[in-house]
C-alpha atoms as a PDB file:
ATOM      1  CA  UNK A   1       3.988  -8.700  14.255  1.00  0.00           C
ATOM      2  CA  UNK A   2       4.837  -5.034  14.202  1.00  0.00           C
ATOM      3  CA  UNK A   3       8.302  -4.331  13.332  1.00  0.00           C
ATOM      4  CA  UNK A   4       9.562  -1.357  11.646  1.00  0.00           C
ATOM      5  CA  UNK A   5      12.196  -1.817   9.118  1.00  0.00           C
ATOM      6  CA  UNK A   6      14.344   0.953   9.587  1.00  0.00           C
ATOM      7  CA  UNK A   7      17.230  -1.699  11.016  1.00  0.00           C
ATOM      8  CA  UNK A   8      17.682  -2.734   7.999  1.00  0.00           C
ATOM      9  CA  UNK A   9      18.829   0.698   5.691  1.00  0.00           C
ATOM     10  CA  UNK A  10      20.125   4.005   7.396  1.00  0.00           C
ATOM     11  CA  UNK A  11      17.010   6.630   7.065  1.00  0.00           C
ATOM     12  CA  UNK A  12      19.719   8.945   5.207  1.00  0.00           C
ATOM     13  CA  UNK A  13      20.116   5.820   2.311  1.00  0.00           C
ATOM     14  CA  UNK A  14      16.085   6.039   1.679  1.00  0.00           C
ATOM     15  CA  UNK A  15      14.638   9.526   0.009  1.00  0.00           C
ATOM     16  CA  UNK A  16      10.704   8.069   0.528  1.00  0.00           C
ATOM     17  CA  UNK A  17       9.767   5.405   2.565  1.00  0.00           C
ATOM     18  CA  UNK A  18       6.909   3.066   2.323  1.00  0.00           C
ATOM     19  CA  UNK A  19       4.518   2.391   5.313  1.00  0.00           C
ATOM     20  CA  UNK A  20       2.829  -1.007   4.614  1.00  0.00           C
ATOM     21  CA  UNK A  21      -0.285  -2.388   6.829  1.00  0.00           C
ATOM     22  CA  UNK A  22      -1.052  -5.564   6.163  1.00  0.00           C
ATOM     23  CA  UNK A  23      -4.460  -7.787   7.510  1.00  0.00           C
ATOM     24  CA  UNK A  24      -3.875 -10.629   9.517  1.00  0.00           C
ATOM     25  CA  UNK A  25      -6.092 -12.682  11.068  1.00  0.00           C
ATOM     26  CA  UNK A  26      -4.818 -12.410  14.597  1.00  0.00           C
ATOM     27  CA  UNK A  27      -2.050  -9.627  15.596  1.00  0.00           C
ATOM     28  CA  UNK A  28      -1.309 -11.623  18.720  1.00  0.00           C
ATOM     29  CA  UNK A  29      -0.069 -14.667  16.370  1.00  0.00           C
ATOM     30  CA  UNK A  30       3.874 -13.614  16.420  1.00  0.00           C
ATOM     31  CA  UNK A  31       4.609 -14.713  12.810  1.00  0.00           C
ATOM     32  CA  UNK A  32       6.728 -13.309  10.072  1.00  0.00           C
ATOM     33  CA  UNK A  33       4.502 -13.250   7.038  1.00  0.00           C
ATOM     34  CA  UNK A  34       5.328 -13.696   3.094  1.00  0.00           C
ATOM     35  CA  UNK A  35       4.869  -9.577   2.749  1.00  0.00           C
ATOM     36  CA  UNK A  36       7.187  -8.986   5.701  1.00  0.00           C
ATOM     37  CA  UNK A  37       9.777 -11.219   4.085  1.00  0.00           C
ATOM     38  CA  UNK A  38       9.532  -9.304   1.009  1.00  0.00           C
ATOM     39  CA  UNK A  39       9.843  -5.698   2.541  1.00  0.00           C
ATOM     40  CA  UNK A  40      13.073  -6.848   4.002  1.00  0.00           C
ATOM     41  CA  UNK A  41      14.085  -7.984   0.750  1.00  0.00           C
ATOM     42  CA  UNK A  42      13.323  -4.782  -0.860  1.00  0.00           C
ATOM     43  CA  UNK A  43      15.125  -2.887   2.034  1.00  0.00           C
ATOM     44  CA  UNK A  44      18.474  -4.954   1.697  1.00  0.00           C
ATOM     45  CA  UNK A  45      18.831  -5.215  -2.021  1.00  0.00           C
ATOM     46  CA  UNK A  46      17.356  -2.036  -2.731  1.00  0.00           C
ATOM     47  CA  UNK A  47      18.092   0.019  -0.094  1.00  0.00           C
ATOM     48  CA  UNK A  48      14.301   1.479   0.567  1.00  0.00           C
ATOM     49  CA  UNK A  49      12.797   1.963   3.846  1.00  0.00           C
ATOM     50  CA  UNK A  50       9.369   0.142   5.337  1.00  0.00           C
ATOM     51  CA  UNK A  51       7.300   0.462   8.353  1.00  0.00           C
ATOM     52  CA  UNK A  52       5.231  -2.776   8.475  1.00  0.00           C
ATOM     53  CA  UNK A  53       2.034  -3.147  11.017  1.00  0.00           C
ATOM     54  CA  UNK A  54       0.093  -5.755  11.060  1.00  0.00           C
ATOM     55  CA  UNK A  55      -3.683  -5.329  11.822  1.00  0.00           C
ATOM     56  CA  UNK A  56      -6.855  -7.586  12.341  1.00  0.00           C
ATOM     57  CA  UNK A  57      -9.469  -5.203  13.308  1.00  0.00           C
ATOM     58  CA  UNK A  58     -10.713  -1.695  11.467  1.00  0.00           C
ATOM     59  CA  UNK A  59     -10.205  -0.137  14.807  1.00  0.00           C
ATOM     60  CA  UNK A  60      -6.242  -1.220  14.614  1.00  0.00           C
ATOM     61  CA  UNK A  61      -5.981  -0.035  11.017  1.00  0.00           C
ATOM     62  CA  UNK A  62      -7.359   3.372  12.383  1.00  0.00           C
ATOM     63  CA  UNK A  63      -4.875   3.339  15.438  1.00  0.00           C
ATOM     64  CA  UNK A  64      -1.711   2.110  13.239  1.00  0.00           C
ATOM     65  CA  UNK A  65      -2.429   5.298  10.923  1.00  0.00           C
ATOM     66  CA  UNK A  66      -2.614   7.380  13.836  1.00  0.00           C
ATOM     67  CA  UNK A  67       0.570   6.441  15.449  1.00  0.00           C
ATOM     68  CA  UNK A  68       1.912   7.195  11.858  1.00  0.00           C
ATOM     69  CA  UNK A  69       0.694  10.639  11.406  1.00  0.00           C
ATOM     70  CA  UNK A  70       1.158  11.774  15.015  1.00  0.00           C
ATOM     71  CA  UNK A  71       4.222   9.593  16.305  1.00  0.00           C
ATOM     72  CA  UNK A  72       6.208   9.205  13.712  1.00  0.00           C
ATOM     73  CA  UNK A  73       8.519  12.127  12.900  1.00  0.00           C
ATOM     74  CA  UNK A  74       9.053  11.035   9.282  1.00  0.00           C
ATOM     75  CA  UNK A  75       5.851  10.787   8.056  1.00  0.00           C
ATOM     76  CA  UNK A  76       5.856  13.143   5.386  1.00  0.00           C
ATOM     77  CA  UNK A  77       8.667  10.677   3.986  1.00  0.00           C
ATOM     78  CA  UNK A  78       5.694   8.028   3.272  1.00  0.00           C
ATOM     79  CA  UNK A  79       5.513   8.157  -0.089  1.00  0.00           C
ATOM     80  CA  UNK A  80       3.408   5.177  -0.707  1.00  0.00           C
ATOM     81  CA  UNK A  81       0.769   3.703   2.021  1.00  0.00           C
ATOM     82  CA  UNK A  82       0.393  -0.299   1.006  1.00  0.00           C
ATOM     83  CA  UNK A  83      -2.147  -1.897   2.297  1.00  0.00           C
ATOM     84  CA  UNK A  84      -2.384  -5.888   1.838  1.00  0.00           C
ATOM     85  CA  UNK A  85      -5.728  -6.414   2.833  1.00  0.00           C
ATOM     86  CA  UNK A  86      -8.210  -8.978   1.288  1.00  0.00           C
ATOM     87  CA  UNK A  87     -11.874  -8.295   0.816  1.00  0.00           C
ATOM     88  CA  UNK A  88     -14.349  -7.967  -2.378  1.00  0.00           C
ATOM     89  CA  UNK A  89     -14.008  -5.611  -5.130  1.00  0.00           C
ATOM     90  CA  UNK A  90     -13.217  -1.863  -3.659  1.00  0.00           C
ATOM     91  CA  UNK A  91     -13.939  -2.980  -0.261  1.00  0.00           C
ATOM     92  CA  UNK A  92     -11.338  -4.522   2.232  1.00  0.00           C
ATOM     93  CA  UNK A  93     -12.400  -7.375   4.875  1.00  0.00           C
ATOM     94  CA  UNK A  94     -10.638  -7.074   8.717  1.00  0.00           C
ATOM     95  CA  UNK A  95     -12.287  -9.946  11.179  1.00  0.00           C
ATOM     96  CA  UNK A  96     -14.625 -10.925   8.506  1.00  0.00           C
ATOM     97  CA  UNK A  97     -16.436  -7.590   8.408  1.00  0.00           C
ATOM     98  CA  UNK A  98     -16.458  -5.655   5.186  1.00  0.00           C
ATOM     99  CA  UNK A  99     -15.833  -1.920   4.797  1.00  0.00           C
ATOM    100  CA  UNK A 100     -16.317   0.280   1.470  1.00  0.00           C
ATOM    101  CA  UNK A 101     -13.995   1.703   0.037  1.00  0.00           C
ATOM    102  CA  UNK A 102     -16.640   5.242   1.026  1.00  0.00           C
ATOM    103  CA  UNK A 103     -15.313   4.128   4.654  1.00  0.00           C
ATOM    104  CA  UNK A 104     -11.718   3.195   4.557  1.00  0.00           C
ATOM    105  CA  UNK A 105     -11.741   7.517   3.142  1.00  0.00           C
ATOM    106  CA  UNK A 106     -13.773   8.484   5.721  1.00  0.00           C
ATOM    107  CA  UNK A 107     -11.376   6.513   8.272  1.00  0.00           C
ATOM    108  CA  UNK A 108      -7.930   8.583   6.085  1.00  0.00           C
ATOM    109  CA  UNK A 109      -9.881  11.959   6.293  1.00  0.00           C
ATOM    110  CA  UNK A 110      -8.029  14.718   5.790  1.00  0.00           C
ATOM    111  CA  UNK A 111      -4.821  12.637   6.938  1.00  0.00           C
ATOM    112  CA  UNK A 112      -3.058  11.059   2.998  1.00  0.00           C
ATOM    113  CA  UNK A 113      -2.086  14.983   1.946  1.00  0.00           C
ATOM    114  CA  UNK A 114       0.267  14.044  -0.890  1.00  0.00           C
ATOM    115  CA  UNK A 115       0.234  10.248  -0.567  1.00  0.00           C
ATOM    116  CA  UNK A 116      -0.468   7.749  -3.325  1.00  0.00           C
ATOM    117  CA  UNK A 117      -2.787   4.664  -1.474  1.00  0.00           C
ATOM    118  CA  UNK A 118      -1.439   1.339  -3.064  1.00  0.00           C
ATOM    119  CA  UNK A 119      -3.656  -2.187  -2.808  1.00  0.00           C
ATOM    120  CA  UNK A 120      -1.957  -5.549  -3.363  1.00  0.00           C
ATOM    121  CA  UNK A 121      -3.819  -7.504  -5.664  1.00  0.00           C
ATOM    122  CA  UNK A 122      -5.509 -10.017  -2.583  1.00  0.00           C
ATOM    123  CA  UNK A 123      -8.061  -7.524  -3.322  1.00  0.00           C
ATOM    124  CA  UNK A 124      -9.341  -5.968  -6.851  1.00  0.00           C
ATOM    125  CA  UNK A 125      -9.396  -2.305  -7.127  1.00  0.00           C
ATOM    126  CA  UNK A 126     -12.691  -1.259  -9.693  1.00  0.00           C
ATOM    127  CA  UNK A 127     -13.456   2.202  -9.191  1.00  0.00           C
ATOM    128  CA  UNK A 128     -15.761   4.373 -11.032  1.00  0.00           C
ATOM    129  CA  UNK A 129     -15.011   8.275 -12.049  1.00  0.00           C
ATOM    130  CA  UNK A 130     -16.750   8.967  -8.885  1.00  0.00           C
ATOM    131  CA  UNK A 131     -15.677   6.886  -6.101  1.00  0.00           C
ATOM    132  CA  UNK A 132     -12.201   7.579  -6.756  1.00  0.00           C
ATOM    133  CA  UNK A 133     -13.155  10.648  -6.793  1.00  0.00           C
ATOM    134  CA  UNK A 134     -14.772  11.288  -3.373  1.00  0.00           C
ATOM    135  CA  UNK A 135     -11.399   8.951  -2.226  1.00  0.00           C
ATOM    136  CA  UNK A 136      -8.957  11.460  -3.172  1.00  0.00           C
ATOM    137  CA  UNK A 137     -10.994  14.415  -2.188  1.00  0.00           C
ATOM    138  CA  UNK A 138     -11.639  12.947   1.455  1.00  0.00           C
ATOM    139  CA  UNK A 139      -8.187  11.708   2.190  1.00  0.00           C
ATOM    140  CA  UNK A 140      -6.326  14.247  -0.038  1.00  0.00           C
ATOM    141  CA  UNK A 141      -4.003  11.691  -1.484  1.00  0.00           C
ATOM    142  CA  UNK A 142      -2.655  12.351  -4.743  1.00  0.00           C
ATOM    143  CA  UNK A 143      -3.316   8.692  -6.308  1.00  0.00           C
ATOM    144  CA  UNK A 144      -4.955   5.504  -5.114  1.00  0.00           C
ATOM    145  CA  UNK A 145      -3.905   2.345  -7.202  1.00  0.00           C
ATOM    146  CA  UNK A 146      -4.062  -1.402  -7.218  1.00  0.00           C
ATOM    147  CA  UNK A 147      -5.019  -4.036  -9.528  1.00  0.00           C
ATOM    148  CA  UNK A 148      -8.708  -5.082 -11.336  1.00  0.00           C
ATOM    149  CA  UNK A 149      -8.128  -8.300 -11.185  1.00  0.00           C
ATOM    150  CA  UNK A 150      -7.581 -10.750  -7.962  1.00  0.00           C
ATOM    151  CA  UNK A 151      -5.527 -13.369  -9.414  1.00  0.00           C
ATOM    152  CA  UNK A 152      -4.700 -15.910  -6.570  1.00  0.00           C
ATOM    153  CA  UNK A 153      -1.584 -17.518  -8.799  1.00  0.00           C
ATOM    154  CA  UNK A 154       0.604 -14.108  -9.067  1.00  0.00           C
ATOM    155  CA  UNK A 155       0.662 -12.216  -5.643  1.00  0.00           C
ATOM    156  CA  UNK A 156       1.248  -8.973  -6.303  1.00  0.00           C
ATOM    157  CA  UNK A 157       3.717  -7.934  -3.571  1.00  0.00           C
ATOM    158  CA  UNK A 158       6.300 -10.883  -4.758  1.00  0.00           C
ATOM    159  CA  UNK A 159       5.862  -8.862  -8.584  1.00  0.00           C
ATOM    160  CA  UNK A 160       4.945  -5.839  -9.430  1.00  0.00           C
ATOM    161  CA  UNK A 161       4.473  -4.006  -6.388  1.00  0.00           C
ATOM    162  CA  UNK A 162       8.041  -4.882  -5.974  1.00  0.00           C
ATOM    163  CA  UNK A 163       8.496  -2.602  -9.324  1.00  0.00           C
ATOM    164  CA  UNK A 164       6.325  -0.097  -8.741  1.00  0.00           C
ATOM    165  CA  UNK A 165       7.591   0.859  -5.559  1.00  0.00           C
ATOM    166  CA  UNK A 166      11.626   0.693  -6.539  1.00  0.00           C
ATOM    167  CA  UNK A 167      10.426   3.104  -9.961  1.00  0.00           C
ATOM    168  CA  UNK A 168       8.539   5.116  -7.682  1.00  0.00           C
ATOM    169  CA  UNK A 169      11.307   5.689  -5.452  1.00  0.00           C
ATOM    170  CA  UNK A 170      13.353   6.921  -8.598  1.00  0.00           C
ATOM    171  CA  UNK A 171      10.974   9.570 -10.446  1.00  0.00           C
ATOM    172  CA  UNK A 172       8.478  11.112  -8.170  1.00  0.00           C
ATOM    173  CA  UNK A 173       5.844  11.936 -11.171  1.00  0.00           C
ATOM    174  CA  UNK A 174       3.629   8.499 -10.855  1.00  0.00           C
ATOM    175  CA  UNK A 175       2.309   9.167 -14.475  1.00  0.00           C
ATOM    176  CA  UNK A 176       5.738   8.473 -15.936  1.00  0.00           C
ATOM    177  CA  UNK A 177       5.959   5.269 -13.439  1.00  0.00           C
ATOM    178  CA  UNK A 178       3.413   3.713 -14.783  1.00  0.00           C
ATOM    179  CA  UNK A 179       3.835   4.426 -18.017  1.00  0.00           C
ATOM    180  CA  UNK A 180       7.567   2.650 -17.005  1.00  0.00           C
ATOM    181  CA  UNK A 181       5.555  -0.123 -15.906  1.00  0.00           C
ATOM    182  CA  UNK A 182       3.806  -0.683 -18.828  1.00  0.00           C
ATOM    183  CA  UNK A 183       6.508  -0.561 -20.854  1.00  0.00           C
ATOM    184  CA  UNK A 184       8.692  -2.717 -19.264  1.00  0.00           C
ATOM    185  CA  UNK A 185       6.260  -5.188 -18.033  1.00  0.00           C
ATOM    186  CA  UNK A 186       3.399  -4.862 -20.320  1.00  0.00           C
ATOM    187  CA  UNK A 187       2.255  -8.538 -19.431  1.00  0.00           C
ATOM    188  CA  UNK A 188       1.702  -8.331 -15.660  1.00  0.00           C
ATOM    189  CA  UNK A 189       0.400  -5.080 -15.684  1.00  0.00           C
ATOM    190  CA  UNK A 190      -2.366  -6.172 -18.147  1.00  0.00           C
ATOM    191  CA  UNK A 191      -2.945  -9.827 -16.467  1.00  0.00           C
ATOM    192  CA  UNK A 192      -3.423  -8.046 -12.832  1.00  0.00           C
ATOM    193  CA  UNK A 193      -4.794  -5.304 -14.456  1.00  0.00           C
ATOM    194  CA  UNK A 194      -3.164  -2.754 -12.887  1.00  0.00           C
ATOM    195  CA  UNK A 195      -4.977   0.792 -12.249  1.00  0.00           C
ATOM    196  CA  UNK A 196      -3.939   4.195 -11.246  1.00  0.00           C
ATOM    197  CA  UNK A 197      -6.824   6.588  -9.959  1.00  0.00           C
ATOM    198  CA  UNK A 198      -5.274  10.344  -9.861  1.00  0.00           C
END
């Protein structure tokens, strides 16, 4: 189900929107999914602006970016790209193949200028100095973040992404965000063990 959710909050309400892409096992399956449900939530009682795309292939992950960054008019609103997606430790998994987190950058080449790349905890988020690295200097985005651990009990998007992205909306420096974060929710941060690669 691909439904933007710019119904729900005039675009003039929302200074940075979020652009979520979430994996799904089949795109033809019309179903409104847990994440979707919670976007909507954040857009009525918060007043911030999604785009959510579902995908179940790497090729419709590539093609849902691309109608982003050549379509969509507002694209240098998009703040934060979220991307629920499960897979193994800094790789995702799309119709049970697995791609590195090496070719999810090469896929955003060039095209995340300014963005910060956030993963839901269905997937953990280890990085060394130098992957995250070669990430940011291949896609250009200014942060990618997510979670070490994959706890299966506390989904992240029903939590702390929730937090993240209404702070982030407020105070544009992601540094002092997550610093916010940790103060104010010192125990989920460390139980998901949330990470920020800048």
């Amino acid at each position: 189900m691909n439904e933007p959710l710019s119904h729900l909050t005039p675009y003039t309400e929302a200074e940075k929107f979020v652009y979520c892409l979430e994996a799904v096992p089949d795109v033809e399956l019309e179903a409104t999914t847990a994440v979707l449900k919670t976007l909507e939530d954040i857009a009525l009682t918060q007043g911030i602006t999604s785009i959510y795309k579902s995908c179940d292939t790497i090729e419709g992950l590539e093609d849902s970016l691309n109608t982003l960054i050549y379509d969509d008019h507002n694209f240098k609103d998009y703040e934060i790209i979220y991307l629920i997606m499960s897979g193994q430790p800094n790789n995702i998994m799309l119709n049970d193949y697995y791609y590195s987190i090496e070719e999810i950058a090469e896929i955003f080449e060039g095209k995340m200028t300014g963005k910060i790349i956030h993963f839901s905890n269905r997937k953990a988020l280890d990085l060394t100095d130098e992957e995250s690295q070669y990430f940011l200097d291949v896609t250009g985005a200014r942060a990618i973040s997510g979670y070490g651990s994959r706890n299966k009990d506390i989904l992240s998007y029903n939590t702390i992404d929730r937090v993240f992205i209404t702070m982030f909306q407020e105070n544009d420096d992601f540094k002092e965000v997550v610093e916010q974060m940790f103060q104010k929710h010192y125990k989920l941060c460390k139980l998901l063990d949330f990470r920020l690669y800048y």
